[in-house]
PDB file of N, CA and C in Angstrom:
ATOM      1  N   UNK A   1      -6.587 118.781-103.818  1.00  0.00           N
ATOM      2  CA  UNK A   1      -7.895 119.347-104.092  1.00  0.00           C
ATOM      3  C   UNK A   1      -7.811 120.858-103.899  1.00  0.00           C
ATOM      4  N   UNK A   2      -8.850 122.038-105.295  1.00  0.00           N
ATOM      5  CA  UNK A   2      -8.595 123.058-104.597  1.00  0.00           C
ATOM      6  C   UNK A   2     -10.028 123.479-104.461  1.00  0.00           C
ATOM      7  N   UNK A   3     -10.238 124.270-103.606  1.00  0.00           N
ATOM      8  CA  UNK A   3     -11.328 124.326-103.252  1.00  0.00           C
ATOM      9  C   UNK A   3     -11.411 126.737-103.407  1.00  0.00           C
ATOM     10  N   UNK A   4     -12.579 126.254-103.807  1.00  0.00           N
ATOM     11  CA  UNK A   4     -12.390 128.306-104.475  1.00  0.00           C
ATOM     12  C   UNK A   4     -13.627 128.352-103.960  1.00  0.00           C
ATOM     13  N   UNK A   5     -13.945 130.120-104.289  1.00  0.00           N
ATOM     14  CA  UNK A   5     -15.151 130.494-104.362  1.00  0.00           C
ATOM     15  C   UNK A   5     -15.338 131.090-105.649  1.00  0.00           C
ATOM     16  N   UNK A   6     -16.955 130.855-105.838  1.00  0.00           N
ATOM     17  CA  UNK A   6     -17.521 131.344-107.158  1.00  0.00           C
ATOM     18  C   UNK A   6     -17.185 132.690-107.791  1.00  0.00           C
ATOM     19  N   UNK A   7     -16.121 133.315-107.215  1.00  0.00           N
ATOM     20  CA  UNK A   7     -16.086 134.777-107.074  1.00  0.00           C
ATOM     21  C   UNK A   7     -14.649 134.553-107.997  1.00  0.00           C
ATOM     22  N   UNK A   8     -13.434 133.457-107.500  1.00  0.00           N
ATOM     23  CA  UNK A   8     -12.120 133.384-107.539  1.00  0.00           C
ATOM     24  C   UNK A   8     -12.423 132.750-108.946  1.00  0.00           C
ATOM     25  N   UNK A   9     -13.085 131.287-109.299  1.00  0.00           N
ATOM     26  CA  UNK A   9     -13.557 130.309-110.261  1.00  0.00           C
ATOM     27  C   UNK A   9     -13.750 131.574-111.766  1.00  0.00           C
ATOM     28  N   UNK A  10     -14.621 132.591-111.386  1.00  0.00           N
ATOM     29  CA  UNK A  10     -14.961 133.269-112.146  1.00  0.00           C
ATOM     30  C   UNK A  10     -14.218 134.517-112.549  1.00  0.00           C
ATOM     31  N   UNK A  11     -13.551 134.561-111.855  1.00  0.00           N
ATOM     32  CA  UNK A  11     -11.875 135.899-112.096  1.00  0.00           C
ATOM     33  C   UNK A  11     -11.088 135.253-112.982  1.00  0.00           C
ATOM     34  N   UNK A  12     -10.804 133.522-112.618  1.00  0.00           N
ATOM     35  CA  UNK A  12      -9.747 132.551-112.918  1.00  0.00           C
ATOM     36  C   UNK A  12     -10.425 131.109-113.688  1.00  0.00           C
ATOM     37  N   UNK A  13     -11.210 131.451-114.952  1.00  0.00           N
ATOM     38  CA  UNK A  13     -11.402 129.801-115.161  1.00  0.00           C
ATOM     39  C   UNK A  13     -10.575 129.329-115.885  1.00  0.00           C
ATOM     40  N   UNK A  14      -9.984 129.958-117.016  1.00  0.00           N
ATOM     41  CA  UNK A  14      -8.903 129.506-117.398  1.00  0.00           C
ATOM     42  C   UNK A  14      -7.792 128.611-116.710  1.00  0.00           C
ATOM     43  N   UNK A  15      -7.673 129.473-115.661  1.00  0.00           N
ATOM     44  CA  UNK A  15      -6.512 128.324-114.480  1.00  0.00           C
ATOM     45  C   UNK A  15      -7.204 127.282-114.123  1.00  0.00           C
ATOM     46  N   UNK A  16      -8.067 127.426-113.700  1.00  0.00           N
ATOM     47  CA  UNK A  16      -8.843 126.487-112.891  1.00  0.00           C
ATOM     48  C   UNK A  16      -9.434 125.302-113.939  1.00  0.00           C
ATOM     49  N   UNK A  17     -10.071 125.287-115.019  1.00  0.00           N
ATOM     50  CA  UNK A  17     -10.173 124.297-115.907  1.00  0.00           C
ATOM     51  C   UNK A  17      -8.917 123.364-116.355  1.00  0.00           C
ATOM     52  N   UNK A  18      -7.753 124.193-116.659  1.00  0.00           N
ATOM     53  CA  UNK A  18      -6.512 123.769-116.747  1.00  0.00           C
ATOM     54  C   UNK A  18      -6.164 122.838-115.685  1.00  0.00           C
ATOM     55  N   UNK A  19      -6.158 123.323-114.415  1.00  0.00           N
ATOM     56  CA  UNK A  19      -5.892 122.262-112.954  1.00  0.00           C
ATOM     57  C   UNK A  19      -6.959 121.159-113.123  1.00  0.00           C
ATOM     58  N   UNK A  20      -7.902 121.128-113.669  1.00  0.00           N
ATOM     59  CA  UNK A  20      -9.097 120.082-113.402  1.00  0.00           C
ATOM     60  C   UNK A  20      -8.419 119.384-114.441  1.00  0.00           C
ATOM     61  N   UNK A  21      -7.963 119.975-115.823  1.00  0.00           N
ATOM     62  CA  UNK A  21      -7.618 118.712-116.676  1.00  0.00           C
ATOM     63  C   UNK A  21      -6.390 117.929-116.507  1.00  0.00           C
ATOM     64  N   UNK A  22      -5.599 118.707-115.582  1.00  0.00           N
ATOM     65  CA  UNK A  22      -4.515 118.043-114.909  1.00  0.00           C
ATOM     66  C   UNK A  22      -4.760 116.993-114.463  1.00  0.00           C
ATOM     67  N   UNK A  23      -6.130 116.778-113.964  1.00  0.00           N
ATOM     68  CA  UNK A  23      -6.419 115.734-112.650  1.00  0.00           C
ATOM     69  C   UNK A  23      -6.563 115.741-111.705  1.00  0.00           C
ATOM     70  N   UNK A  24      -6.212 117.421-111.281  1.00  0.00           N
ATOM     71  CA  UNK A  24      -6.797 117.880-109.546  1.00  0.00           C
ATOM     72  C   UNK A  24      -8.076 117.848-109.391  1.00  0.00           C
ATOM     73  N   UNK A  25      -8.619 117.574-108.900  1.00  0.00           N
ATOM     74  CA  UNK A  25      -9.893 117.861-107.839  1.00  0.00           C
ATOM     75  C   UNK A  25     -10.014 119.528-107.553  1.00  0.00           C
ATOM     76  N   UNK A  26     -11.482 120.230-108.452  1.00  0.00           N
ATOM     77  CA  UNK A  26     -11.661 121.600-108.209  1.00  0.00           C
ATOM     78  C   UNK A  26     -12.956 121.641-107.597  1.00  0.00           C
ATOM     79  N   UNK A  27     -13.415 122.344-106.383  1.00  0.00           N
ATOM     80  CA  UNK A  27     -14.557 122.092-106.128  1.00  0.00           C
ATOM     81  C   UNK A  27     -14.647 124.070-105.906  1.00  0.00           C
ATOM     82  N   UNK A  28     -16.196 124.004-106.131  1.00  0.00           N
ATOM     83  CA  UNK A  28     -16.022 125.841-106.008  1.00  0.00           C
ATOM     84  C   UNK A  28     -17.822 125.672-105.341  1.00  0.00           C
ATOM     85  N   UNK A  29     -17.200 126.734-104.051  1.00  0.00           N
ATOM     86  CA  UNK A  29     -18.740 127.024-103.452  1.00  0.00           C
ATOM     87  C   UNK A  29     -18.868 128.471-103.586  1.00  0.00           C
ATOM     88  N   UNK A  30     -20.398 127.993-103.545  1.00  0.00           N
ATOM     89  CA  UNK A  30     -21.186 129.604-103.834  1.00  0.00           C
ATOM     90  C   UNK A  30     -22.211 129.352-102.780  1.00  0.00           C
ATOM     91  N   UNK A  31     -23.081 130.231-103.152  1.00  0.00           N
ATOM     92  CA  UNK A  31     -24.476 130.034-102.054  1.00  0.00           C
ATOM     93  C   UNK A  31     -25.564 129.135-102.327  1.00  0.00           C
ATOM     94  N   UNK A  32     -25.242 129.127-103.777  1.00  0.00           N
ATOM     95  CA  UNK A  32     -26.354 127.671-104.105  1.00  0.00           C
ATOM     96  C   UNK A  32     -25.660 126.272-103.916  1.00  0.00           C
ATOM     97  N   UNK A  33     -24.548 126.097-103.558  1.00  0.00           N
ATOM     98  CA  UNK A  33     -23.839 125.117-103.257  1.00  0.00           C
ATOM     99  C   UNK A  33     -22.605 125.078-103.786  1.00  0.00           C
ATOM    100  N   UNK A  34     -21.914 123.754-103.692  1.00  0.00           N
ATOM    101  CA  UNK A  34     -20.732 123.405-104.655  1.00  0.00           C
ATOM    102  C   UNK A  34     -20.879 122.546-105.280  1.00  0.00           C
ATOM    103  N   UNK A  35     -19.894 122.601-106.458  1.00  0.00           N
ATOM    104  CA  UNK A  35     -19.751 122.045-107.837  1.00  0.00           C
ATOM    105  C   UNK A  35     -18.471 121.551-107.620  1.00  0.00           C
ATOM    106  N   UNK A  36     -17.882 120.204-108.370  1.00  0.00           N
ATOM    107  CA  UNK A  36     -17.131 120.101-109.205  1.00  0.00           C
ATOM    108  C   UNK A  36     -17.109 120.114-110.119  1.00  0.00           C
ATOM    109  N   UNK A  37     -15.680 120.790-110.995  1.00  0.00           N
ATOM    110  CA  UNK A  37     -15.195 120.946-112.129  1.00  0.00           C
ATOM    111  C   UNK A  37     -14.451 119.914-112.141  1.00  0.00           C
ATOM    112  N   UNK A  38     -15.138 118.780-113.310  1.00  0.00           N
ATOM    113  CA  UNK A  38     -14.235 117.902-113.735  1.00  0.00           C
ATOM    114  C   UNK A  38     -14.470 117.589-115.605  1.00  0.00           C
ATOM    115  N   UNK A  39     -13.181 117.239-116.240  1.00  0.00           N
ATOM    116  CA  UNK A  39     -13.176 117.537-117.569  1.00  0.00           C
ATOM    117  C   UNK A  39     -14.385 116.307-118.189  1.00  0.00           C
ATOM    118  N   UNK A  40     -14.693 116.323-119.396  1.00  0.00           N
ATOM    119  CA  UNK A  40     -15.402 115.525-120.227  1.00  0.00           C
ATOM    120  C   UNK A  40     -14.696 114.811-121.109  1.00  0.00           C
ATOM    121  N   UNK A  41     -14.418 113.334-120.558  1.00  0.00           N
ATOM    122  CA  UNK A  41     -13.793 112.154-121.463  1.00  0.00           C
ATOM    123  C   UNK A  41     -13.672 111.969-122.602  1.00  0.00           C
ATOM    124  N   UNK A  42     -12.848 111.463-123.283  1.00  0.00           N
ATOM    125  CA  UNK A  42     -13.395 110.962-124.785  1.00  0.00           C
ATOM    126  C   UNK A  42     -14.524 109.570-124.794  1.00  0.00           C
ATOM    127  N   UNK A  43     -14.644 109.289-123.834  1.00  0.00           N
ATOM    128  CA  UNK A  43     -15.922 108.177-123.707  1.00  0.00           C
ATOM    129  C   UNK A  43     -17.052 108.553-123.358  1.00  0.00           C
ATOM    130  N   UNK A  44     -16.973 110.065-122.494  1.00  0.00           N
ATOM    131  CA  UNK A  44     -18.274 110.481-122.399  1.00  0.00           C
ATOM    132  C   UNK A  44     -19.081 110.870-123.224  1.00  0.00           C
ATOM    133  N   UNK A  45     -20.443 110.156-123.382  1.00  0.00           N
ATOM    134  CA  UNK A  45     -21.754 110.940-123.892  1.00  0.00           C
ATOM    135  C   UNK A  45     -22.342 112.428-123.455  1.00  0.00           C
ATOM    136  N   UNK A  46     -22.527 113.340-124.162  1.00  0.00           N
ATOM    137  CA  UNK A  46     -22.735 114.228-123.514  1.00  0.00           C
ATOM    138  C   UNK A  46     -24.112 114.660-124.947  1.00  0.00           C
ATOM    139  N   UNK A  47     -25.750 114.390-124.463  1.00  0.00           N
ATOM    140  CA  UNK A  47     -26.218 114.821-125.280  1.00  0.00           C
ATOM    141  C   UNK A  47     -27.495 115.881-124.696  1.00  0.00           C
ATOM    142  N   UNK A  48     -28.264 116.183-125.149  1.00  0.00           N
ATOM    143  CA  UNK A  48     -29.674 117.650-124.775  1.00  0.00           C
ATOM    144  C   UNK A  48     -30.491 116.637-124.798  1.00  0.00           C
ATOM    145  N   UNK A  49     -31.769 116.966-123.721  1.00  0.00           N
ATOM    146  CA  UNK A  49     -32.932 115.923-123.603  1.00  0.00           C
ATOM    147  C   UNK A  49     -33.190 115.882-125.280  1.00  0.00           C
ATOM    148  N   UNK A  50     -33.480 117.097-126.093  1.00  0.00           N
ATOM    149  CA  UNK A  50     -34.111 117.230-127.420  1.00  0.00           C
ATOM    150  C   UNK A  50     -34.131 116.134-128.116  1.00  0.00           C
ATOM    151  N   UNK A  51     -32.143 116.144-128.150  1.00  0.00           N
ATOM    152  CA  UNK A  51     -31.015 115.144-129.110  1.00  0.00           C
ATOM    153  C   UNK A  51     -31.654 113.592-128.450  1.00  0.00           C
ATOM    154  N   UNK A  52     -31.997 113.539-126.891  1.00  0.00           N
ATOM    155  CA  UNK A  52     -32.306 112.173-126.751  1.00  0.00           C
ATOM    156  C   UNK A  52     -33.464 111.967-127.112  1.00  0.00           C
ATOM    157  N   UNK A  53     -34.643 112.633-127.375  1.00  0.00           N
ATOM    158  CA  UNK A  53     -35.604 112.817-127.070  1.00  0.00           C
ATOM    159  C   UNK A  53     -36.199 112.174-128.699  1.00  0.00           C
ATOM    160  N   UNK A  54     -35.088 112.648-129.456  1.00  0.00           N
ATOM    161  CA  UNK A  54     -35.243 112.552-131.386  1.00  0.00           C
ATOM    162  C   UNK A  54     -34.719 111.683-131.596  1.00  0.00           C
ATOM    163  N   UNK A  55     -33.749 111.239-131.019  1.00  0.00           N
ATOM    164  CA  UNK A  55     -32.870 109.557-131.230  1.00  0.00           C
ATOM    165  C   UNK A  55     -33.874 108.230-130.679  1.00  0.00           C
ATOM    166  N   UNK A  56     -34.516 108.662-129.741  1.00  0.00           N
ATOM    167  CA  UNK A  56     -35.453 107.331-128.834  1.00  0.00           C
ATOM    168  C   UNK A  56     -36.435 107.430-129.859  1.00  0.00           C
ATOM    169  N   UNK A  57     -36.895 108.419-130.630  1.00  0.00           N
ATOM    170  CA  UNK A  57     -38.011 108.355-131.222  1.00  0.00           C
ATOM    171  C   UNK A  57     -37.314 107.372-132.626  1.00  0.00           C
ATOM    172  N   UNK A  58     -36.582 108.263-133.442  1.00  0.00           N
ATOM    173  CA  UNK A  58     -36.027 107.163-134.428  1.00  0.00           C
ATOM    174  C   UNK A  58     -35.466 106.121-134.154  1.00  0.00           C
ATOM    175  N   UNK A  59     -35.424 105.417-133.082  1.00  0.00           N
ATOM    176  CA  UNK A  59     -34.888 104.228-132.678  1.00  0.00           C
ATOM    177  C   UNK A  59     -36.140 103.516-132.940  1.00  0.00           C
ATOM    178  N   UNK A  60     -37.371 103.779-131.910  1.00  0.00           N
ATOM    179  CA  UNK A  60     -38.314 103.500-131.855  1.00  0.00           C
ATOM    180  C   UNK A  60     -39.226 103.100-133.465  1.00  0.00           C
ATOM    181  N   UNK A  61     -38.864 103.997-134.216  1.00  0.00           N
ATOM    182  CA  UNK A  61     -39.431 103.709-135.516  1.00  0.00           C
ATOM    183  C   UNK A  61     -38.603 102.698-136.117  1.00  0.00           C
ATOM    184  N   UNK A  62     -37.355 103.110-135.909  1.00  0.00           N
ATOM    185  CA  UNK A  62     -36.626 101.519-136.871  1.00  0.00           C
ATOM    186  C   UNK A  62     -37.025 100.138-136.332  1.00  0.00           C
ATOM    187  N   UNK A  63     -37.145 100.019-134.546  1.00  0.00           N
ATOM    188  CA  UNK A  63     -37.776  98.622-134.512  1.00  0.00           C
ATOM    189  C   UNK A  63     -39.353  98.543-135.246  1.00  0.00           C
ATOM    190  N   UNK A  64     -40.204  99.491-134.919  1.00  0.00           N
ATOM    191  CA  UNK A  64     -41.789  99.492-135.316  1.00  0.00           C
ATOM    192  C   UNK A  64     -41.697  98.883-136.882  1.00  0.00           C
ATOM    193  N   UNK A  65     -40.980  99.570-138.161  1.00  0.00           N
ATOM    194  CA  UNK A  65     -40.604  99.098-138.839  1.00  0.00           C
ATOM    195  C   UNK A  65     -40.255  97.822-139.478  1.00  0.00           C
ATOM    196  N   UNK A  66     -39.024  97.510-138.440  1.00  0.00           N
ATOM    197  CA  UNK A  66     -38.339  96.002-138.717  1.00  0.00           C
ATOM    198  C   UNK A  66     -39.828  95.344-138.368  1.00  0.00           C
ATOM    199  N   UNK A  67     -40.021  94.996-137.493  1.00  0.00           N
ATOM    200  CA  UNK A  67     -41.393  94.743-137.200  1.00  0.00           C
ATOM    201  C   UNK A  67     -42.846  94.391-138.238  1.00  0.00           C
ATOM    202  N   UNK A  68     -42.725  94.847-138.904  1.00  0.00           N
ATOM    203  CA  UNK A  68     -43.608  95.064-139.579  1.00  0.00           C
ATOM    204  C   UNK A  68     -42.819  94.718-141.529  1.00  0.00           C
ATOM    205  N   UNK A  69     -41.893  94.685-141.061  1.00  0.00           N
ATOM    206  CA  UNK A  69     -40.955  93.634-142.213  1.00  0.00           C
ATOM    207  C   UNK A  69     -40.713  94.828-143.541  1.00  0.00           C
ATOM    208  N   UNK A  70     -40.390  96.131-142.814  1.00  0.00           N
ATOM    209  CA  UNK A  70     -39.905  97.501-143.807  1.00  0.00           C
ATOM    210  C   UNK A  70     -38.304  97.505-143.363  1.00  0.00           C
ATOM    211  N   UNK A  71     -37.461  96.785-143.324  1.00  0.00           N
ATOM    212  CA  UNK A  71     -36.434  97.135-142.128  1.00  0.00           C
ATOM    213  C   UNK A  71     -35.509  96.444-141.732  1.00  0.00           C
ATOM    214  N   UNK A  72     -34.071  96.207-141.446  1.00  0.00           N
ATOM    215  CA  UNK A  72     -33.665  95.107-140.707  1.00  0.00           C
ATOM    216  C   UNK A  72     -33.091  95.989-139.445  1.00  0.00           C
ATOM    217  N   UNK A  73     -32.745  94.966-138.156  1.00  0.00           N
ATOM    218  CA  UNK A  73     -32.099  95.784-137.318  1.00  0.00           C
ATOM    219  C   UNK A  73     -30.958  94.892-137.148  1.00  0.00           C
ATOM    220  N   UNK A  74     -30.008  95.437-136.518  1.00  0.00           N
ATOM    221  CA  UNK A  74     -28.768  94.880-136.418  1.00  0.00           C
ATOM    222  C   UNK A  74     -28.158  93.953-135.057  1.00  0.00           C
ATOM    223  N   UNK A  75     -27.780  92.916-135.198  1.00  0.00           N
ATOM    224  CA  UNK A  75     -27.560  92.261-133.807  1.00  0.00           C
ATOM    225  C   UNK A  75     -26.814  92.719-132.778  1.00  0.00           C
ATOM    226  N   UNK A  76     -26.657  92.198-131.622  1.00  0.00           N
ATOM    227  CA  UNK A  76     -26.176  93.154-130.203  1.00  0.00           C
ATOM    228  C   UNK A  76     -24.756  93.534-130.937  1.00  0.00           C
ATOM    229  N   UNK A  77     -24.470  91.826-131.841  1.00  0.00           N
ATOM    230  CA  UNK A  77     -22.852  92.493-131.750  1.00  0.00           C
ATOM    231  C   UNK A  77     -22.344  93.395-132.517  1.00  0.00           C
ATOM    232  N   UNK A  78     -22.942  93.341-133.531  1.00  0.00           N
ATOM    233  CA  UNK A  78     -23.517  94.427-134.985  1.00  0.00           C
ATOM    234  C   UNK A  78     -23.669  95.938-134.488  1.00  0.00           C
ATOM    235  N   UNK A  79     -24.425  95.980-133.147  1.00  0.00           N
ATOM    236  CA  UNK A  79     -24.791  97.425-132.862  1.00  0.00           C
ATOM    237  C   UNK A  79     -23.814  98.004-131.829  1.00  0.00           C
ATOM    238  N   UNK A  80     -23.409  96.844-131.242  1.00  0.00           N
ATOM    239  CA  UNK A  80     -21.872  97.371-130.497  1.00  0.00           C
ATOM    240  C   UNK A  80     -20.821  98.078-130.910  1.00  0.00           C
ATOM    241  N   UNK A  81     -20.205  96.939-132.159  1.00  0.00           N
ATOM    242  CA  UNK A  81     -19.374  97.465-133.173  1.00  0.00           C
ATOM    243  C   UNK A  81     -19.688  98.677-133.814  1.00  0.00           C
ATOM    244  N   UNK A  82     -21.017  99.568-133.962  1.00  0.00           N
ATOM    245  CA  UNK A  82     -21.067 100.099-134.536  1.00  0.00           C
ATOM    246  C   UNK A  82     -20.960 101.443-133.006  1.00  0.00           C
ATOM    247  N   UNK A  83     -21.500 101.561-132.509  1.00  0.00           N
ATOM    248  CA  UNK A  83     -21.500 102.076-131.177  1.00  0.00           C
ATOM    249  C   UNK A  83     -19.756 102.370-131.034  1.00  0.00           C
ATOM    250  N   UNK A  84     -19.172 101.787-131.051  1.00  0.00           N
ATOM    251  CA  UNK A  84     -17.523 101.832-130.592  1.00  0.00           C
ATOM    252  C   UNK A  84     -16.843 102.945-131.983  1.00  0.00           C
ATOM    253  N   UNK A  85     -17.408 102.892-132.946  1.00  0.00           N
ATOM    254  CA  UNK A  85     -16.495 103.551-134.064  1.00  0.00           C
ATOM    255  C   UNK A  85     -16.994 105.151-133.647  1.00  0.00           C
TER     256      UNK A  85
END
């Protein structure tokens, strides 16, 4: 584990992102606290309230829709499979 300050993190992120994608453990304190720096998966979701905010809504309309017999929706295993690609 390396452990910095916000001062070193910010002279050095280049290094320091590099060590995190290695797999070290980077933790960096400042005065508002500490953080880890750890990388973002290829499995991770990473979206903006907005992006969720516009997806729940068109989700929401495709069931209201199906519903109302404008629509089909797709079964768990249907929406899995599609989820995974």
């Amino acid at each position: 584990m390396v452990v910095l300050t916000g001062r070193e993190f910010r002279a050095n992120q280049s290094k320091y992102f590099g060590v995190a994608l290695g797999g070290e453990d980077v933790v960096v304190k400042s005065r508002i606290g500490s953080f880890r720096i750890v990388p973002i998966a290829d499995s991770d979701i990473v979206i903006g309230k907005d992006d969720l905010s516009e997806s729940l809504y068109k989700s929401l309309l495709e069931v209201k829709n199906a519903k109302e017999g404008k629509g089909l929706l797709l079964s768990w295993e249907d929406f899995k499979h599609e989820m995974e690609r």
